[in-house]
Protein backbone atom coordinates (compact mmCIF):
# COMPACT_ATOMS: atom_id res chain seq x y z
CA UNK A 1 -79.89 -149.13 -27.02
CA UNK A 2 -83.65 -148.98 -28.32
CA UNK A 3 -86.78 -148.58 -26.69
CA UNK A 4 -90.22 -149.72 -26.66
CA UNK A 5 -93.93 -148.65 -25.33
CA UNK A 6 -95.50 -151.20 -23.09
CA UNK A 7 -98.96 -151.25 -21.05
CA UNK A 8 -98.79 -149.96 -17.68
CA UNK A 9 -98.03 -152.42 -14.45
CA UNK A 10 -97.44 -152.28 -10.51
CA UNK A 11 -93.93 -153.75 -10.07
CA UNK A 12 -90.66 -152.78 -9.63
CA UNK A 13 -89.21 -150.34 -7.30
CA UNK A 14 -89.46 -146.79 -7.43
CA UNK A 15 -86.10 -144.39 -8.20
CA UNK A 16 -85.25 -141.66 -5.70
CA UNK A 17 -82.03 -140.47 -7.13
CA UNK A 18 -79.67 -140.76 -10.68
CA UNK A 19 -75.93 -140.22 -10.94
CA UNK A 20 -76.13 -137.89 -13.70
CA UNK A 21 -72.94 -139.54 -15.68
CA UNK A 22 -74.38 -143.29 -15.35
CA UNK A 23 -76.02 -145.40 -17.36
CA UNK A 24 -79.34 -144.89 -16.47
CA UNK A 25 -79.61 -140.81 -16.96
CA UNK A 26 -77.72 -142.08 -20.22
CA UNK A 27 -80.93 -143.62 -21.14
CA UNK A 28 -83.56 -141.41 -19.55
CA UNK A 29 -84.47 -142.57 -16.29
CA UNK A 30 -85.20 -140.14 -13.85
CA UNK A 31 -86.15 -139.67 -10.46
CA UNK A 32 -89.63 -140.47 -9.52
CA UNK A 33 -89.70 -143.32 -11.92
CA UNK A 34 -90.02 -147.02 -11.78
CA UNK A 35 -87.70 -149.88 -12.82
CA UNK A 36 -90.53 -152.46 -13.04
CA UNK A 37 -88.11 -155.73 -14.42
CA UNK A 38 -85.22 -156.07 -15.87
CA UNK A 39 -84.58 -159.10 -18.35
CA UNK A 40 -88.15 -159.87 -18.05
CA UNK A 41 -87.31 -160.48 -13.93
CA UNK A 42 -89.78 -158.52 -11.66
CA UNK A 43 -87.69 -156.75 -8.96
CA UNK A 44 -89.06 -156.94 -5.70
CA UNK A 45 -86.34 -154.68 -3.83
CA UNK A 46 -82.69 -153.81 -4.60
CA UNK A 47 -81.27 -157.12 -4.24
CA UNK A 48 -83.03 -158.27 -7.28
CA UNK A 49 -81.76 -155.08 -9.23
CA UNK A 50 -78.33 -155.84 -8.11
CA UNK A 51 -78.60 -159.37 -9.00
CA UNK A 52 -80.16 -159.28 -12.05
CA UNK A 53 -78.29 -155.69 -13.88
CA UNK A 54 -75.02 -158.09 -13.12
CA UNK A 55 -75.37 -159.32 -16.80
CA UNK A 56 -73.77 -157.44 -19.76
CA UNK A 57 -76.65 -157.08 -21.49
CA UNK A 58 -79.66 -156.12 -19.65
CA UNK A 59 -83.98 -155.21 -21.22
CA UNK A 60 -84.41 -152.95 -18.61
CA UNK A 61 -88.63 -152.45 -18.50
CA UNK A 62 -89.00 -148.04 -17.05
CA UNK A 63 -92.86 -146.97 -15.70
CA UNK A 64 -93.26 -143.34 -15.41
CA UNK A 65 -97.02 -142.55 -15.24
CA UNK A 66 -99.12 -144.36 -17.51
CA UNK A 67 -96.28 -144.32 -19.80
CA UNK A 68 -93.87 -147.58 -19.95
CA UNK A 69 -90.98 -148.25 -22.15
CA UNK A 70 -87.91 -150.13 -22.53
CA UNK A 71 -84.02 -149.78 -22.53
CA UNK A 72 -81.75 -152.34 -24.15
CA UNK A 73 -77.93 -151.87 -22.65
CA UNK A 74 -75.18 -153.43 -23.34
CA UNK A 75 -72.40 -153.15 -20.46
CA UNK A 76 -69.65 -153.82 -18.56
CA UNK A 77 -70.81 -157.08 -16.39
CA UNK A 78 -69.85 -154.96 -13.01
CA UNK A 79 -71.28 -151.66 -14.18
CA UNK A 80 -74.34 -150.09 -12.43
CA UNK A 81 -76.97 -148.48 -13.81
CA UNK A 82 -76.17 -145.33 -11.49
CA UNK A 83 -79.76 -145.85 -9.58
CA UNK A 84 -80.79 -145.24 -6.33
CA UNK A 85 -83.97 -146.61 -4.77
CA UNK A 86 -86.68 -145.50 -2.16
CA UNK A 87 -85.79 -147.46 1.16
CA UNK A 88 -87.93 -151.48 1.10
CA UNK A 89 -90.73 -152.49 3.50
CA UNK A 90 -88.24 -154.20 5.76
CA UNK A 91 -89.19 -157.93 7.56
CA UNK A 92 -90.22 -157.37 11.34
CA UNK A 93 -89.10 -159.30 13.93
CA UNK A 94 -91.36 -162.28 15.78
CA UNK A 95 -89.13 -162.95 18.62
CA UNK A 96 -89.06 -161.52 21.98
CA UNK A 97 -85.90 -161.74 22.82
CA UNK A 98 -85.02 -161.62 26.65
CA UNK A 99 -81.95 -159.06 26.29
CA UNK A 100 -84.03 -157.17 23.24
CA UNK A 101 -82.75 -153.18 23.64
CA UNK A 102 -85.81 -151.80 22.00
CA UNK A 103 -88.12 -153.30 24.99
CA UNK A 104 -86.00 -151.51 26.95
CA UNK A 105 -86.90 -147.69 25.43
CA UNK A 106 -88.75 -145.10 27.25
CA UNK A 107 -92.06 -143.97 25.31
CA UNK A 108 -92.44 -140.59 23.74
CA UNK A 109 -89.40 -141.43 21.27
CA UNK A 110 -89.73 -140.94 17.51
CA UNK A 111 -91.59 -144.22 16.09
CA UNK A 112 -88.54 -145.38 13.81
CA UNK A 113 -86.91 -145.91 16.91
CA UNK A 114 -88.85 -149.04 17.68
CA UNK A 115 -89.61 -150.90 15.09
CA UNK A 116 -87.80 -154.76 15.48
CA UNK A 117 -86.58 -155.80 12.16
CA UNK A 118 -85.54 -158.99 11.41
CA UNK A 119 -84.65 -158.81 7.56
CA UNK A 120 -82.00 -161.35 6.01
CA UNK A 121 -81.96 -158.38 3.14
CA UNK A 122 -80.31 -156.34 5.88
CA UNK A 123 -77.76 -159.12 6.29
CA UNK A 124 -76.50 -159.00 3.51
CA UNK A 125 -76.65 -155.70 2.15
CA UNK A 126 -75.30 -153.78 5.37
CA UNK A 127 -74.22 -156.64 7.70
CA UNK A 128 -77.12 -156.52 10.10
CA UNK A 129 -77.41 -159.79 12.13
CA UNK A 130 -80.48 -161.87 12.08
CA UNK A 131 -82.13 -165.07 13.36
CA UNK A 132 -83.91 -167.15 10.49
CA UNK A 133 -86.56 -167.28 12.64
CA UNK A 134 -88.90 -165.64 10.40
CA UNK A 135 -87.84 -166.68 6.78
CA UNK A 136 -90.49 -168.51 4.90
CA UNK A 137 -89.56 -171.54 2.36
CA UNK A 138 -89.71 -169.24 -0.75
CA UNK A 139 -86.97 -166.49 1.22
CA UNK A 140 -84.70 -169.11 2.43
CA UNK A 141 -84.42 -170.45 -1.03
CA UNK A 142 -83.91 -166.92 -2.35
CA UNK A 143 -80.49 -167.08 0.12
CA UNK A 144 -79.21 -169.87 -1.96
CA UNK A 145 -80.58 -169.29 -5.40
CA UNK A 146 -79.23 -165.22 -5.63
CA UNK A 147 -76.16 -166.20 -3.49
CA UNK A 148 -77.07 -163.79 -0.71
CA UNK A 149 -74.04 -164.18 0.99
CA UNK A 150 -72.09 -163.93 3.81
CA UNK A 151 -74.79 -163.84 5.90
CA UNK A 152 -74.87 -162.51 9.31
CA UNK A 153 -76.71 -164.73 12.02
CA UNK A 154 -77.58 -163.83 15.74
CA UNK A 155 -77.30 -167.38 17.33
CA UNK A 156 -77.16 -167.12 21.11
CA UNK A 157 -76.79 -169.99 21.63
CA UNK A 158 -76.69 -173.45 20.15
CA UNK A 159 -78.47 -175.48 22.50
CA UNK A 160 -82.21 -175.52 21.08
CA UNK A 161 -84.06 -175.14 24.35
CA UNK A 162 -81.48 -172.28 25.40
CA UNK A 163 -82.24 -170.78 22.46
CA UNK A 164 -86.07 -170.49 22.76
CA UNK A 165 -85.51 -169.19 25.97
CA UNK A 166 -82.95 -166.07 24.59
CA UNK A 167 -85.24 -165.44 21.54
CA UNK A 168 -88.66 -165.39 23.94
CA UNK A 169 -89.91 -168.53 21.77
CA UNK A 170 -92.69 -170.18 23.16
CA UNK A 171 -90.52 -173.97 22.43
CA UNK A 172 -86.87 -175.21 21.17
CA UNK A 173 -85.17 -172.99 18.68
CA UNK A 174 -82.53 -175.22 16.54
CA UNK A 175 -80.37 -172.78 14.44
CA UNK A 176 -77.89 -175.97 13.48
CA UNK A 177 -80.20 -177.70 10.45
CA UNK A 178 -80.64 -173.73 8.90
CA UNK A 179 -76.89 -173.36 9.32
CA UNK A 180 -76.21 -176.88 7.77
CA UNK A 181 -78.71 -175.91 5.00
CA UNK A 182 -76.70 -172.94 3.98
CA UNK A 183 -73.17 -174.16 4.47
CA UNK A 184 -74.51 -177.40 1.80
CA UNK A 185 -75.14 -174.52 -0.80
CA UNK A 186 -72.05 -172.72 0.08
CA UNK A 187 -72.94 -169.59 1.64
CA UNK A 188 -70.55 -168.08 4.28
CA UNK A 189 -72.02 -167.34 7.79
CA UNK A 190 -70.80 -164.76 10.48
CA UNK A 191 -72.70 -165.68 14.29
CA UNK A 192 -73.33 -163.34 17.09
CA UNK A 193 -74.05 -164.20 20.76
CA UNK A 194 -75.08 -161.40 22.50
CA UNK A 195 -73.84 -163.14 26.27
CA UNK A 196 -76.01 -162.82 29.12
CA UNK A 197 -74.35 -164.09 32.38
CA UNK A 198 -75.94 -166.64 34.00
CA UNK A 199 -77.96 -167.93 30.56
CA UNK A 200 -75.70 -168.77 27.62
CA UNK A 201 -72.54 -168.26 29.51
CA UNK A 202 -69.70 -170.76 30.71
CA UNK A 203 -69.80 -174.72 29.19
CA UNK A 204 -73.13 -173.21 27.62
CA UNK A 205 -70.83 -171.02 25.60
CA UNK A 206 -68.23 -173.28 24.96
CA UNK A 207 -70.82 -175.53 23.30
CA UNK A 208 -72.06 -172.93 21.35
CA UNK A 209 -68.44 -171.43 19.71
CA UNK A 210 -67.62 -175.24 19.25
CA UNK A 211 -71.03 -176.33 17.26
CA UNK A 212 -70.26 -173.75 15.28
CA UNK A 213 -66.84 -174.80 14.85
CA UNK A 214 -68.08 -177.98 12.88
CA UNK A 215 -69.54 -175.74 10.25
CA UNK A 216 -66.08 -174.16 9.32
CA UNK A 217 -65.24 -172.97 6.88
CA UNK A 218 -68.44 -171.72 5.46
CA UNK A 219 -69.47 -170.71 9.86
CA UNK A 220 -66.26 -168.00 9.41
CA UNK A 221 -66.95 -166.48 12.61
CA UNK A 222 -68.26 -166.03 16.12
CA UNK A 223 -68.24 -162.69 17.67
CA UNK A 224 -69.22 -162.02 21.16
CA UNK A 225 -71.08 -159.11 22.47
CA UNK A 226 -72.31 -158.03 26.46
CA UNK A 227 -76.12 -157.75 26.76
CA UNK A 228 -76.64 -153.86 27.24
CA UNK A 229 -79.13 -152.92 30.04
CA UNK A 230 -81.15 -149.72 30.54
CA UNK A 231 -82.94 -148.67 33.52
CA UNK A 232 -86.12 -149.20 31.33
CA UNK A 233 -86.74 -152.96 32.49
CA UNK A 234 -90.09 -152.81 34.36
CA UNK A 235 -92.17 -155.93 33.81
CA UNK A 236 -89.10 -157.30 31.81
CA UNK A 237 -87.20 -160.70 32.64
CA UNK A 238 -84.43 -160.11 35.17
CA UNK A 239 -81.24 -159.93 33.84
CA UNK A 240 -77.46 -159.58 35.39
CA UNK A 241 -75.11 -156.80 33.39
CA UNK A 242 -71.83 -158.00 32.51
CA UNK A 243 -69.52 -156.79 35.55
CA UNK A 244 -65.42 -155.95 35.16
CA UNK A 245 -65.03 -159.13 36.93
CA UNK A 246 -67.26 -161.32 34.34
CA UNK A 247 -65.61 -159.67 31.47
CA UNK A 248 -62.03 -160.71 32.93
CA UNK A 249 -63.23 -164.76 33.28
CA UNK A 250 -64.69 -164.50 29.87
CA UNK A 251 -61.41 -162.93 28.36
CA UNK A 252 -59.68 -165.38 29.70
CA UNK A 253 -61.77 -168.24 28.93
CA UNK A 254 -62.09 -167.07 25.28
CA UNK A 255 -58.47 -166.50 25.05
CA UNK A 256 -57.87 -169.97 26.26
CA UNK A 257 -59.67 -171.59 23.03
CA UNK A 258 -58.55 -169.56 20.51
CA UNK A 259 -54.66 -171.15 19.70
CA UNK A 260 -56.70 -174.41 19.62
CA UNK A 261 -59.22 -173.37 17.12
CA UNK A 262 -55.76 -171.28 15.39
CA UNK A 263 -53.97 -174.93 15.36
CA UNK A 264 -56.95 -176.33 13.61
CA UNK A 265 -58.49 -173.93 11.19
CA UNK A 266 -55.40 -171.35 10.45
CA UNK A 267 -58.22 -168.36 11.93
CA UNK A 268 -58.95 -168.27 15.50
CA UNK A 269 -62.54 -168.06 14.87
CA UNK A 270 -64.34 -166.51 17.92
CA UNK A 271 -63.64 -162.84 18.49
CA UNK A 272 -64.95 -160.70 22.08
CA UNK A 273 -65.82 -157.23 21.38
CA UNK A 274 -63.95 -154.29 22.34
CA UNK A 275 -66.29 -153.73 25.54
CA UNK A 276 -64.95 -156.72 27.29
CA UNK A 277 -61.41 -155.19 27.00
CA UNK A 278 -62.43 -151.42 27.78
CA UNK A 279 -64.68 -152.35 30.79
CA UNK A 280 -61.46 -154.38 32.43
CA UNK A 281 -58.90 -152.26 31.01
CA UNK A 282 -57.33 -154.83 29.30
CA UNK A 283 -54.82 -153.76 26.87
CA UNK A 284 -56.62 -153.98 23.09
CA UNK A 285 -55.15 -156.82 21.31
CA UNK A 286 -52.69 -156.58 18.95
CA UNK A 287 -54.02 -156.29 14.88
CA UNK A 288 -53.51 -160.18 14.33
CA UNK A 289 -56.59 -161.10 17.24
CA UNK A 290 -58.83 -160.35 14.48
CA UNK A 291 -57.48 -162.11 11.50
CA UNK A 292 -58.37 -159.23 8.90
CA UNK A 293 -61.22 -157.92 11.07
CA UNK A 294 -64.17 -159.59 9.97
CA UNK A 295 -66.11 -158.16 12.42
CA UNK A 296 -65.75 -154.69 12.96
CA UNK A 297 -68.83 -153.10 11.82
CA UNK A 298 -70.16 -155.45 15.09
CA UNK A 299 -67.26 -153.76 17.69
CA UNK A 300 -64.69 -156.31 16.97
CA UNK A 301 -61.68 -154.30 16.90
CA UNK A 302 -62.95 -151.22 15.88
CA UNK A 303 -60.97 -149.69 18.55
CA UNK A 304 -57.35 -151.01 17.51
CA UNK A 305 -58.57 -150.05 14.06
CA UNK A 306 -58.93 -146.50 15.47
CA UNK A 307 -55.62 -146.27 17.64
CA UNK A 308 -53.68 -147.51 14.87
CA UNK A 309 -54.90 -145.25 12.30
CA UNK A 310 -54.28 -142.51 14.97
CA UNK A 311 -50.63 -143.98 15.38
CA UNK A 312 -50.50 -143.32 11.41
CA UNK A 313 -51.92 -140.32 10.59
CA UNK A 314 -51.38 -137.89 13.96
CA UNK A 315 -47.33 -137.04 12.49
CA UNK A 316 -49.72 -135.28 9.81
CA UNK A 317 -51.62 -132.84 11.77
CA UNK A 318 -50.94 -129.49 11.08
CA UNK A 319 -50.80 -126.22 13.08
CA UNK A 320 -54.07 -124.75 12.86
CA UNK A 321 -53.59 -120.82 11.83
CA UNK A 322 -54.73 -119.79 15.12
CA UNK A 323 -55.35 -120.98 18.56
CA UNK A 324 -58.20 -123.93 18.62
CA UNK A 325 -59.52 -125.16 21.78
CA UNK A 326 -61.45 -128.47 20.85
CA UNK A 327 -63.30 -130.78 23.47
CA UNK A 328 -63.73 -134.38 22.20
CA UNK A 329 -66.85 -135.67 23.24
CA UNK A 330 -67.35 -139.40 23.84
CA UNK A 331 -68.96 -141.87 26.35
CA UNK A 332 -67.81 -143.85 29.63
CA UNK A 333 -66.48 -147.03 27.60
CA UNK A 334 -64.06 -144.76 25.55
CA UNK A 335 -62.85 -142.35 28.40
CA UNK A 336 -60.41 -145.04 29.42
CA UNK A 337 -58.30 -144.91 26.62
CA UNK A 338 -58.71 -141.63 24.86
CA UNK A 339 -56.94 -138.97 27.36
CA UNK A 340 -53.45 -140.24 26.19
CA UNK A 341 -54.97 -139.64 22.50
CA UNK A 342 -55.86 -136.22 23.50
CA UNK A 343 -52.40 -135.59 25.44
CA UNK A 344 -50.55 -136.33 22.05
CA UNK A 345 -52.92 -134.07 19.90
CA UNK A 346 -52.28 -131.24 22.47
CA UNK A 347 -48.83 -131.39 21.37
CA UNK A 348 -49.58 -130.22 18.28
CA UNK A 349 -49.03 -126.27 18.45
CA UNK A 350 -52.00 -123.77 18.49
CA UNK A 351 -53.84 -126.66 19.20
CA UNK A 352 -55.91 -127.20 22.55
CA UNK A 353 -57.75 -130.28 23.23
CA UNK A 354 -59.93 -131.45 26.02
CA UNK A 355 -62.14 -134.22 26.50
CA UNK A 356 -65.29 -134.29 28.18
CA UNK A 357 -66.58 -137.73 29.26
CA UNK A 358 -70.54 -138.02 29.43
CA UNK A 359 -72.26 -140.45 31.69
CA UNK A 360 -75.81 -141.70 29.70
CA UNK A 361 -78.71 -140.69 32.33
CA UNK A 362 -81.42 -140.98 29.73
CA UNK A 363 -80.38 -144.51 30.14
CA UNK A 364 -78.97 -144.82 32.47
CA UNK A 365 -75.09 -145.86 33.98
CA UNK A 366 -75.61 -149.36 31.96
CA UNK A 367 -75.46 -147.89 28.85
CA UNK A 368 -71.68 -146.99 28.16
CA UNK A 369 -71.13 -146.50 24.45
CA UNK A 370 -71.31 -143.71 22.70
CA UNK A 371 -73.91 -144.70 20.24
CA UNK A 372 -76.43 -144.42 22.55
CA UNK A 373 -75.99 -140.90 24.18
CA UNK A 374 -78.57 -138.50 23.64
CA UNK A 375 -78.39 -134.56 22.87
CA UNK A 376 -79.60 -133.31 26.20
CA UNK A 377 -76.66 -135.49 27.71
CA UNK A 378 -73.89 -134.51 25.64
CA UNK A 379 -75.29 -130.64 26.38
CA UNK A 380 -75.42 -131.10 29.59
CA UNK A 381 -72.33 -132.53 30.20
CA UNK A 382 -70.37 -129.74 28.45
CA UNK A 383 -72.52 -126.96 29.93
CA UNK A 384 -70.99 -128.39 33.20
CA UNK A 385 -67.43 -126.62 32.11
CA UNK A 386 -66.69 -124.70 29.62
CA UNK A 387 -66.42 -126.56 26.58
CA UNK A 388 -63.68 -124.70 24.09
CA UNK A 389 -64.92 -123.14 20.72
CA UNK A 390 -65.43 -126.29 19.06
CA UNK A 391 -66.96 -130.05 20.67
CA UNK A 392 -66.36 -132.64 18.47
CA UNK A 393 -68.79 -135.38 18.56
CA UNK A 394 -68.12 -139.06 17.99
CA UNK A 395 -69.83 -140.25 14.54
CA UNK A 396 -72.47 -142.57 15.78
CA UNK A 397 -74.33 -140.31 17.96
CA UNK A 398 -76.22 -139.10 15.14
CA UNK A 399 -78.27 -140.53 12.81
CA UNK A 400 -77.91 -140.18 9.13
CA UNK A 401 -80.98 -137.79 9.18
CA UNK A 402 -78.77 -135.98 11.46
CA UNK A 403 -80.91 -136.83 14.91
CA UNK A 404 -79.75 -137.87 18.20
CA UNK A 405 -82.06 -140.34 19.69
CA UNK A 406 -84.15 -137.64 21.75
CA UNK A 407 -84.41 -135.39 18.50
CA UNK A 408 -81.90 -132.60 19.07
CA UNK A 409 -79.66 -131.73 16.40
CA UNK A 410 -76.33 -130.35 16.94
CA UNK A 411 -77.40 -127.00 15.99
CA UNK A 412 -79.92 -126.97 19.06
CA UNK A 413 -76.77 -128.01 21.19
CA UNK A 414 -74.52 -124.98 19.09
CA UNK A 415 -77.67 -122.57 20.11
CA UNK A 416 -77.48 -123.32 23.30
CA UNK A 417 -74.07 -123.73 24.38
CA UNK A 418 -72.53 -120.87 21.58
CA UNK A 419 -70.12 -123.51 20.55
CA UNK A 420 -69.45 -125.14 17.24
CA UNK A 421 -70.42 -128.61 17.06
CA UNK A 422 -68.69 -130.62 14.19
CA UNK A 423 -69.68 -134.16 13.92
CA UNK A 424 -66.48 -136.60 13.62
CA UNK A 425 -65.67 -139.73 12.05
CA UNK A 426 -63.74 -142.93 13.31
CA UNK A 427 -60.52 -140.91 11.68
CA UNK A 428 -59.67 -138.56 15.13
CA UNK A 429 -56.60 -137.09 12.73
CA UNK A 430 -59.38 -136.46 10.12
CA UNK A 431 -62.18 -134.99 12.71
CA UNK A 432 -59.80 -132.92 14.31
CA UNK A 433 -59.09 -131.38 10.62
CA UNK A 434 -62.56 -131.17 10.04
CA UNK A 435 -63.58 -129.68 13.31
CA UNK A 436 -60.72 -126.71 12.21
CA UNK A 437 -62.16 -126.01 8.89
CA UNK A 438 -65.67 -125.99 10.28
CA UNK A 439 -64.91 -124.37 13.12
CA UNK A 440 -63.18 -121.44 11.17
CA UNK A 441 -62.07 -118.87 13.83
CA UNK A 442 -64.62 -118.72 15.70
CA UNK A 443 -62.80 -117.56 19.37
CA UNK A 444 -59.41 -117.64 17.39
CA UNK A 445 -56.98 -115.12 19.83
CA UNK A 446 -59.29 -114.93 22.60
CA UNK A 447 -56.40 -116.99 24.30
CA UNK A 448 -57.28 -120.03 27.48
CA UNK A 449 -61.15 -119.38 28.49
CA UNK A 450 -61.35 -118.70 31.96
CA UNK A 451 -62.52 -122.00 34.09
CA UNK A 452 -61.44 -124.35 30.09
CA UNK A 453 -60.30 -127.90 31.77
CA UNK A 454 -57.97 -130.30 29.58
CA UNK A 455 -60.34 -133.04 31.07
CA UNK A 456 -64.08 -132.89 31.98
CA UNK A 457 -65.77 -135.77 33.51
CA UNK A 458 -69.48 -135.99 33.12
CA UNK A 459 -69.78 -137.47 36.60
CA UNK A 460 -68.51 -133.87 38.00
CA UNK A 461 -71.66 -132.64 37.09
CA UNK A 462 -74.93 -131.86 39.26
């Protein structure tokens, strides 16, 4: 390693954090400073740093103040420099799209809350779908040249009128010559359609999944997703919800392509998300629907993910040291098939489990999932009935900040309902283990609170 003084510039991207037994703390780097280029390549956001400190030996170029200097390393092609950036400016979105969620949000929310992005960055560093709409020449290119892939693309629908229509265009969308464009270079796509009955439903979707289908096998995928409605739609386009009865026809009509598109490409290639099966009460299908499960950061089998790592682990559990009453919270899409989850963990002994099932009025009955319930629902719905000495909340009810969407915290929910509230994760063995420890003993030997119901449904409540 050796370093050099250099005149002061404006690029790079500015550190927030250093693992203190990497490479970069190794050389000096520390938070608050810039990494303005490395091998003589301005970085423009952390995909450039990832792309370019691939190399074994890397000039990395350091501004901190008016003082700039470089770092010659010589590594481990894989190795990081143990560096953590501030978050990017991130792409905003310049459709309108007819199903969008965040025109359906009340005012008076925090402003993070609706902001549209759009960001092909996104796709590929966290999976976050995307239209192309937006990309200019120079950012398309970027795709190919730094191999930004798989990337995930919100298509809707493959018919280029249709697709104006979903994205709130004002003319024809075509996604196939961007798709075409990328599968030529070799980057892997996964495609959304977020199906709204009526629109892109029926031969509309058959078209879709099967122009896709030509584009295998760089198009791996094609997961489909209901439109999610609030009771925020004033001055909105009119929209039908996706009713038990829909989501049977398009189980079944989905399920009738798939061994053809098995026979042919050795993957089945379009996936429905969980909500079509929990809204019917389908049985989940089995782990082989989802061919590895591609998609399950999108809902695609997240829940058989989560029953069978249930089946796995729950033999584990432990008797707590003293008697635990726990109330799993969770939302009307998951109350279906969690009560024989909760009969099994109640088997455990010491161990007391309830479940309380809340209905989303700050959205309203549309809205079933649990990612979208909001503090003063969940407290409400628990002050309805006693809710144990610990609830255990489902992991994507809070933000990373730790934030429901109205702003509580769970310690303004443990204030006012003198309860523990532990946060979970999509482990239920490993959240009821956590809710223990963090619960500590909190009512341990105060033996079955008076009015404490195995089952509380959020409905029950005035």
């Amino acid at each position: 390693m050796s370093l050099s003084a250099h005149q002061k510039t404006q690029d790079g991207l500015k550190v927030r954090g250093v693992d203190p037994e990497g490479i970069g703390a190794a050389v000096g780097i520390l938070p608050g400073d810039v990494v303005e280029r490395i091998n003589g390549e301005v970085l423009r956001d952390p995909i450039d740093y990832r792309f370019h400190v691939s190399d074994e030996e890397v000039l990395v170029r350091v501004r901190r103040g008016p003082e700039v200097w470089e770092a010659e390393i010589e590594k481990d092609p894989d190795e990081d420099l143990g560096l953590a950036f501030e978050d990017m400016d991130i792409l905003k979105c310049d459709n309108a799209c007819v199903f969008c969620f965040l025109h359906q949000m009340p005012r008076g929310m925090r402003k993070a809350l609706y902001y549209q992005d759009d960001d092909y960055r996104l796709s590929f560093l966290h999976g976050a779908y995307v239209t192309l709409t937006n990309l200019s020449e120079e950012e398309f290119q970027r795709i190919i040249d730094q191999r930004l892939s798989p990337v995930y693309i919100s298509v809707h629908a493959t018919d280029p009128d249709l697709r104006g229509q979903l994205l709130g265009r004002r003319g024809p969308d075509d996604v196939i010559p961007r798709i075409r464009r990328l599968a030529a270079s070799g980057i892997q796509m996964h495609t959304q359609v977020v199906l709204c009955p009526g629109l892109n439903d029926g031969e509309r979707l058959k078209r879709t999944v099967f122009d896709l289908a030509r584009w295998r096998p760089h198009v791996e995928s094609v997961g489909i997703v209901p439109l999610g409605l609030t009771r925020y739609r004033k001055n909105l386009p009119q929209l039908d919800p996706v009713t038990p009865d829909l989501a049977r026809h398009y189980i079944a009509q989905v399920e009738g392509w798939r061994p053809r598109l098995h026979r042919r490409f050795r993957t089945h290639f379009v996936y429905l998300s969980d909500e079509f099966y929990l809204m019917t009460g389908s049985p989940i299908p089995p782990p082989d629907y989802y061919d590895g499960f591609p998609l399950v950061e999108n809902g695609v089998g997240m829940v058989r993910r989560f029953l069978d790592l249930f089946d796995e682990r729950v033999g584990d559990l432990r008797r707590p040291s003293g008697p635990a009453r726990i109330t799993l919270v969770t939302s009307v899409l998951a109350g279906g098939f969690l009560p024989g989850l909760v009969d099994r963990l109640s088997r455990v002994a010491g161990l007391e489990v309830g479940l309380c099932v809340v209905q989303n009025r700050f959205f309203g009955d549309g809205i079933t999932v649990s990612g979208l319930l909001t503090g003063a629902d969940i407290r409400d719905a628990l002050r309805a009935s006693p809710p144990g000495d610990i609830a255990l909340l489902p992991p994507n009810c809070v933000s990373y900040e730790g934030l429901f969407l109205d702003d509580l915290r769970p310690a303004d929910l443990e204030r006012d309902l003198r309860v523990r509230v532990v946060v979970g994760t999509y482990d239920l063995v490993e959240s009821v283990e956590r809710a223990l420890r963090e619960g500590g003993d909190l009512h341990a030997g105060r033996g079955r609170r008076p009015g404490y119901h195995p089952y509380i449904s959020a409905g029950q409540y005035a």
